[in-house]
N, C-alpha and C. Protein backbone atom coordinates (compact mmCIF):
# COMPACT_ATOMS: atom_id res chain seq x y z
N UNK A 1 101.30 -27.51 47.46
CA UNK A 1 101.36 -26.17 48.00
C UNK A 1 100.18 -25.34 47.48
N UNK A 2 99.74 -24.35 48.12
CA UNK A 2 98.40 -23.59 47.88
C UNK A 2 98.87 -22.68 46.94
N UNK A 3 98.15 -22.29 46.29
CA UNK A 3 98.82 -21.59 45.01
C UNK A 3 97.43 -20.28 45.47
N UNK A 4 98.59 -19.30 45.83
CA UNK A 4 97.39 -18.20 46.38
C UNK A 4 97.46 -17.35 45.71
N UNK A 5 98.17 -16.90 44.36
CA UNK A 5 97.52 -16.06 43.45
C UNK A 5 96.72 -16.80 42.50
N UNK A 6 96.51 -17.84 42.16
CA UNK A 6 95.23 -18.41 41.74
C UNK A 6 93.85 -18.49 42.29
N UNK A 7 94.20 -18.23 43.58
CA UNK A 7 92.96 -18.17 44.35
C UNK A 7 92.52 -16.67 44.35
N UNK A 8 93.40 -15.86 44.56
CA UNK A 8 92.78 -14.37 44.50
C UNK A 8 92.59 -14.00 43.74
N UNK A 9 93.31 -14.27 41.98
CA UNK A 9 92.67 -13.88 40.85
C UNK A 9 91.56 -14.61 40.72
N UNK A 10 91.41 -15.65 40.93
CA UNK A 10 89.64 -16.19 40.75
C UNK A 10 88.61 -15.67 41.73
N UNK A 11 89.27 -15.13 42.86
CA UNK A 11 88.37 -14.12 43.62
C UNK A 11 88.10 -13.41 43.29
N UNK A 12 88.98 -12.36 42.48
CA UNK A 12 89.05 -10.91 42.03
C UNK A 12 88.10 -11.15 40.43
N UNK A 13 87.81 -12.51 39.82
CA UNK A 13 86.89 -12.10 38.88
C UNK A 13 85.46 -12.33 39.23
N UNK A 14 85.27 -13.19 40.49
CA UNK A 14 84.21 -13.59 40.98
C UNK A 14 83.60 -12.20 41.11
N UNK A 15 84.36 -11.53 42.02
CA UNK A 15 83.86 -10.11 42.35
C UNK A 15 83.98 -8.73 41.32
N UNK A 16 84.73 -8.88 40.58
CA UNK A 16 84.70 -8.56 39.46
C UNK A 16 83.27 -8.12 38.63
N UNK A 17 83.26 -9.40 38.55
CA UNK A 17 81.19 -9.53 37.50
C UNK A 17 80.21 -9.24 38.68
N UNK A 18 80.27 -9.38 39.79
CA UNK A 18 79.22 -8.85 41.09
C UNK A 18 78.93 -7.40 40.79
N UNK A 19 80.56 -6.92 40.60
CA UNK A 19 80.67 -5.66 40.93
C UNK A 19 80.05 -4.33 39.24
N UNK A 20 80.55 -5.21 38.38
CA UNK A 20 79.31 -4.88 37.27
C UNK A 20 78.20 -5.11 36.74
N UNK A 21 77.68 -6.01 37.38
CA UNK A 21 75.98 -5.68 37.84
C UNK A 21 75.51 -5.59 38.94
N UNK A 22 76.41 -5.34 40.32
CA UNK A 22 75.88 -4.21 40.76
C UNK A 22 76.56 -3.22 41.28
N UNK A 23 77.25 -1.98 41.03
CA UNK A 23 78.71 -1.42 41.85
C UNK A 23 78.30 -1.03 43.00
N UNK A 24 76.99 -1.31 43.83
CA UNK A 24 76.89 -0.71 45.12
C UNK A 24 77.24 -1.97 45.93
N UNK A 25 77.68 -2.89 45.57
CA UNK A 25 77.36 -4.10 46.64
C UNK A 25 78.94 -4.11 47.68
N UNK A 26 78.17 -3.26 48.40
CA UNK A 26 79.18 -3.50 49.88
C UNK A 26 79.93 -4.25 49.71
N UNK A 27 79.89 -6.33 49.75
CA UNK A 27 80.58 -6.95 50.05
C UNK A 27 81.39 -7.21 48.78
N UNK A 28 81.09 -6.65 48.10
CA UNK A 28 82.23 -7.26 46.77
C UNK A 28 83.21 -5.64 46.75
N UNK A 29 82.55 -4.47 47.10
CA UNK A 29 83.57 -3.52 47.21
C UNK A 29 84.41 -3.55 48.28
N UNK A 30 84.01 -4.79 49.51
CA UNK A 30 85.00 -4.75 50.60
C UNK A 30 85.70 -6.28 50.12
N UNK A 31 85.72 -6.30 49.43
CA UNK A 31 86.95 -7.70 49.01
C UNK A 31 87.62 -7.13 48.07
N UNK A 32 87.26 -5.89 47.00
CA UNK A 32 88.11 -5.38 45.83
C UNK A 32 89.14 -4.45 47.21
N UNK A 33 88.87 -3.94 47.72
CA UNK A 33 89.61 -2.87 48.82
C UNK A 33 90.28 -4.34 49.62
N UNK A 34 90.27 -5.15 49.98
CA UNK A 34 91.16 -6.47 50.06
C UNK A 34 92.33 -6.69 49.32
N UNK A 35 91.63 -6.98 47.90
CA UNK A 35 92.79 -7.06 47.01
C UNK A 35 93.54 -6.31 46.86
N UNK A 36 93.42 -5.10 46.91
CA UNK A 36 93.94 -3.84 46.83
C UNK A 36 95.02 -4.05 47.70
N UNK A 37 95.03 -4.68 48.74
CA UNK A 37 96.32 -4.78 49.65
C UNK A 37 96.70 -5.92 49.91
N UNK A 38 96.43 -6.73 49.02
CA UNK A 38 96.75 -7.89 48.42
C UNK A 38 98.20 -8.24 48.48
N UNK A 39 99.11 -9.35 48.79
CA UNK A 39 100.14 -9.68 48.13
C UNK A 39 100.36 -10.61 47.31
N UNK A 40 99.01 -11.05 46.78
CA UNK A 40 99.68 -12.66 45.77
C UNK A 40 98.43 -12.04 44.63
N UNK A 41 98.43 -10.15 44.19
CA UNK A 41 98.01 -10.35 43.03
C UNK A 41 98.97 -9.05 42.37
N UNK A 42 98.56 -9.58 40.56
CA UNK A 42 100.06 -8.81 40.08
C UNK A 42 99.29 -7.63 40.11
N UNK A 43 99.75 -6.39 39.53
CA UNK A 43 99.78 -5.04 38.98
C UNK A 43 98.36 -4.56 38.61
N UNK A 44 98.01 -5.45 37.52
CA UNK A 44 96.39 -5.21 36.68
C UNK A 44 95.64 -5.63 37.56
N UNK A 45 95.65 -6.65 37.92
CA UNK A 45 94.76 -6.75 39.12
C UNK A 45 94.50 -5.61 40.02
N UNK A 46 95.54 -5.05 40.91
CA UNK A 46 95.37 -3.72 41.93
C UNK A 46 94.60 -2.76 41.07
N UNK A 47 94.85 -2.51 39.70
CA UNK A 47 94.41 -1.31 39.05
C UNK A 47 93.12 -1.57 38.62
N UNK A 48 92.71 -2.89 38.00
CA UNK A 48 91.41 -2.81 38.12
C UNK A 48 90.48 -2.52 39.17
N UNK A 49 90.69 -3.36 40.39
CA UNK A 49 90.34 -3.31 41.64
C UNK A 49 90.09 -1.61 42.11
N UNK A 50 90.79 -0.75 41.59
CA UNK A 50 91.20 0.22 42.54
C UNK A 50 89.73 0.91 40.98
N UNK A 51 90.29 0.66 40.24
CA UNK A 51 88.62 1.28 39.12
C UNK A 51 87.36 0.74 39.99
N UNK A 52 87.32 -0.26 40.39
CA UNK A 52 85.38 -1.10 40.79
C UNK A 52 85.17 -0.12 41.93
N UNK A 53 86.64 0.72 42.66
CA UNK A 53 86.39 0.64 44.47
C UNK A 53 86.35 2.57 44.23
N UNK A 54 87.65 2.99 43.38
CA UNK A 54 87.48 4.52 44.13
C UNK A 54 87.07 5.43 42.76
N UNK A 55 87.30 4.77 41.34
CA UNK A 55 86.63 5.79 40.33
C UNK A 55 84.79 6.17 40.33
């Protein structure tokens, strides 16, 4: 079986480190706004996500 919060937390750090060296990059702020409405990631995840995208 696909184990899809393993896949989106390894998404969410991929984009993660994109997104702190560089926070303008369009495509990693349109996959954090993804996760953001995410259902297979927990809590810290959304809240970080929601720091890279709207602070």
């Amino acid at each position: 079986m696909t184990d899809f919060k393993k896949i989106a937390a390894d998404g969410f750090e991929i984009n993660a480190k994109a997104l702190d060296a560089n926070p303008d990059d369009a495509a990693a702020r349109s996959y954090m706004l993804g996760i953001m409405m995410a259902k297979h990631l927990d809590e810290e995840h959304v809240k970080r996500a929601k720091r890279y995208v709207i602070d």
